[in-house]
C-alpha atoms as a PDB file:
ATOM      1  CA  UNK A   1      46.900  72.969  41.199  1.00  0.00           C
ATOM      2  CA  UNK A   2      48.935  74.405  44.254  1.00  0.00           C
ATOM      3  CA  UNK A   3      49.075  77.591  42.776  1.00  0.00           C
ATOM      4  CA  UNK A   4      45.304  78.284  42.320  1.00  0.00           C
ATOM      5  CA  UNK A   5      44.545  77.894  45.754  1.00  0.00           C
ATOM      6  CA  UNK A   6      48.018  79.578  47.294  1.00  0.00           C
ATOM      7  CA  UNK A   7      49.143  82.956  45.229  1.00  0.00           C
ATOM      8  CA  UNK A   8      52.440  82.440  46.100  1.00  0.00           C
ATOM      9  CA  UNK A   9      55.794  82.236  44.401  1.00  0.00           C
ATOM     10  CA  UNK A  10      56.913  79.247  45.945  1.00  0.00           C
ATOM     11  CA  UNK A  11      53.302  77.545  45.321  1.00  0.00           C
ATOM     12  CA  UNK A  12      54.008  78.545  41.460  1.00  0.00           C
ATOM     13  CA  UNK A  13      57.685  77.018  41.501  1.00  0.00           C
ATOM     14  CA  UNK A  14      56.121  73.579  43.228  1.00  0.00           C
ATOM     15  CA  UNK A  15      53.363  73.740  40.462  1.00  0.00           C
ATOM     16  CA  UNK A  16      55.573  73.981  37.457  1.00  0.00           C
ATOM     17  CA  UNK A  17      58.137  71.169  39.476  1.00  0.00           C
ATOM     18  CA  UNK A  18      55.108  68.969  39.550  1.00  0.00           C
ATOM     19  CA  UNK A  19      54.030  69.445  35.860  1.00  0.00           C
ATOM     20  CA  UNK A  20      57.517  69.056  34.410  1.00  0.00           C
ATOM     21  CA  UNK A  21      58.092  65.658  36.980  1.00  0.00           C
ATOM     22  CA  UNK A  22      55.039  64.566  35.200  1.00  0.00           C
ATOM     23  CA  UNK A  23      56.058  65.265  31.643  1.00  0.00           C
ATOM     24  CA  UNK A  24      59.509  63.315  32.582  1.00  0.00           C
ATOM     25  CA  UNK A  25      57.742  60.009  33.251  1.00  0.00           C
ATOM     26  CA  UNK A  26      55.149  60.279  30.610  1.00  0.00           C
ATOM     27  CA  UNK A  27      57.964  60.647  28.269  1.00  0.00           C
ATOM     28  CA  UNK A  28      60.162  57.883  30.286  1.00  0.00           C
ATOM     29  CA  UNK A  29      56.795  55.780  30.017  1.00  0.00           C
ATOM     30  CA  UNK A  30      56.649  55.838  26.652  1.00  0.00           C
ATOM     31  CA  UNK A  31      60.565  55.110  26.107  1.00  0.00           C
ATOM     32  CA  UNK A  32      60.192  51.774  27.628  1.00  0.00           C
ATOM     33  CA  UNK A  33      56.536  50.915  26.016  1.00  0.00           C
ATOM     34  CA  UNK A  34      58.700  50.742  22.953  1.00  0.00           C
ATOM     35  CA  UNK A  35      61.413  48.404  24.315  1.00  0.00           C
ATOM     36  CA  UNK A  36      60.078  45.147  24.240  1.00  0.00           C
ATOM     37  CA  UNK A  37      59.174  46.095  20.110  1.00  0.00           C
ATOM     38  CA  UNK A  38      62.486  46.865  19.494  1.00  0.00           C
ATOM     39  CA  UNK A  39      64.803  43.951  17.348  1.00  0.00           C
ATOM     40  CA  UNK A  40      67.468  46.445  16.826  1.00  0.00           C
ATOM     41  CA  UNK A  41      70.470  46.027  19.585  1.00  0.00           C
ATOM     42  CA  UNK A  42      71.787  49.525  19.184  1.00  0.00           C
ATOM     43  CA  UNK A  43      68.492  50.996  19.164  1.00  0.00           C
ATOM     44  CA  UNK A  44      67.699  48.932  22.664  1.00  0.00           C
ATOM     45  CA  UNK A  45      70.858  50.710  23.998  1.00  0.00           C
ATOM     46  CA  UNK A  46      69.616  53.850  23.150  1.00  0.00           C
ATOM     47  CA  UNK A  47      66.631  53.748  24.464  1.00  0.00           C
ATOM     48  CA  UNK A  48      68.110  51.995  27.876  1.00  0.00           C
ATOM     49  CA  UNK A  49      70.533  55.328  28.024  1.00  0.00           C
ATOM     50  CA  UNK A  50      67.517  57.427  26.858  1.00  0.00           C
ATOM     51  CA  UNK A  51      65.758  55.907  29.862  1.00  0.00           C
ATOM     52  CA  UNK A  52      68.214  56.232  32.526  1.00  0.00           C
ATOM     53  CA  UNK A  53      69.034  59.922  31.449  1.00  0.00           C
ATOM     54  CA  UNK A  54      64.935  60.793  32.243  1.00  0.00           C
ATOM     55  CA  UNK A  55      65.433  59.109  35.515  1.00  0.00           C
ATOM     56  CA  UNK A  56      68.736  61.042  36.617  1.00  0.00           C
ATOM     57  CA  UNK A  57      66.786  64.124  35.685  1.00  0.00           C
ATOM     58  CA  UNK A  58      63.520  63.157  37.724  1.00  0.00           C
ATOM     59  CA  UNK A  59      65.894  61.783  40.376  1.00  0.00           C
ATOM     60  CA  UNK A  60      67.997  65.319  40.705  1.00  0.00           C
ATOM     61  CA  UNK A  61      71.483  65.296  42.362  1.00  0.00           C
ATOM     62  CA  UNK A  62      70.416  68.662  44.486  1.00  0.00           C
ATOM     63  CA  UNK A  63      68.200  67.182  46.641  1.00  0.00           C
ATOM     64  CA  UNK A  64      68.605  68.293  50.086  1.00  0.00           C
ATOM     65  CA  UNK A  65      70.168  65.183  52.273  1.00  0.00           C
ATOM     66  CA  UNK A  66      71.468  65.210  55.901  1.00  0.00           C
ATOM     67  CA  UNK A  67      73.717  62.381  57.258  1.00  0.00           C
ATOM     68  CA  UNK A  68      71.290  59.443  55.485  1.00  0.00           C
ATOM     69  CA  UNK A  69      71.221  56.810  52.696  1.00  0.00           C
ATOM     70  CA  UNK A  70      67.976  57.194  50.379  1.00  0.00           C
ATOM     71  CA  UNK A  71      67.841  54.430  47.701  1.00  0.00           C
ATOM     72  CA  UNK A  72      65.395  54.699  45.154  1.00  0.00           C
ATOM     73  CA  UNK A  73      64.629  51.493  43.159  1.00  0.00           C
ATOM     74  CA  UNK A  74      62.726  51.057  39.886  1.00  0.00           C
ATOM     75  CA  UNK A  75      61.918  47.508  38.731  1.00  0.00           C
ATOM     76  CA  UNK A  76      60.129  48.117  35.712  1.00  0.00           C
ATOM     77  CA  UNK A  77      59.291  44.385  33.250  1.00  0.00           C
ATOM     78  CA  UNK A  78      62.922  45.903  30.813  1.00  0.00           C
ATOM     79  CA  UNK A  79      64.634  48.260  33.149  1.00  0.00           C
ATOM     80  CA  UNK A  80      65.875  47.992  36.336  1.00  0.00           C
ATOM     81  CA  UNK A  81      67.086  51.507  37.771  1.00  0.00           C
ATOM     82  CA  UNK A  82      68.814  51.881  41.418  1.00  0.00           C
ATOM     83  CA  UNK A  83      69.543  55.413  42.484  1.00  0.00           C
ATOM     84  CA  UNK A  84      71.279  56.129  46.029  1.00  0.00           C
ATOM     85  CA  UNK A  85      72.313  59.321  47.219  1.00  0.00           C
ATOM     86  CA  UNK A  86      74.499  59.187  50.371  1.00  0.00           C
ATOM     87  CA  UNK A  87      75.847  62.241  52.585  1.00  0.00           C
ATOM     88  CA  UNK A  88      79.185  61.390  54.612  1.00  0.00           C
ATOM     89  CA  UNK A  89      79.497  63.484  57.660  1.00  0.00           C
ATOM     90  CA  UNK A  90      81.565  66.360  57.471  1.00  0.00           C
END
């Protein structure tokens, strides 16, 4: 990755960002494979919450924004996940 080619701290940090992303939505991937199987209501729910919690933490709250609106929309066949982040001016 990044940080074979660039020996650089930064170009390590980006690498391991990228790896964990990836882990996030192979886990998130495999939380709502198993929805549709599911008869149980409170096990749906948990897996719903389960889901939204992986894409809050994909989707952090410290990204950098200046004076915009950024909406992020999933439509996935079981989940539907909007995420905006807005920055009033100051």
């Amino acid at each position: 990755m990044l940080a074979t080619i660039l020996k650089s701290k930064r170009a390590t940090k980006a690498t391991i960002a990228i790896i964990e992303t990836f882990t996030k939505i192979r886990e998130l991937s495999r939380t709502i494979k198993k929805l549709p199987s599911v008869t149980d209501k409170k096990e749906q729910q948990s897996l719903m919450q389960k889901s939204g919690e992986i894409i809050a933490e994909i989707l952090d709250d410290s990204l950098e924004t200046d004076e915009s609106e950024t909406t992020i929309e999933l439509n996935l066949a079981v989940l539907k996940f909007k995420h905006t982040i807005k920055k009033s001016k100051k």
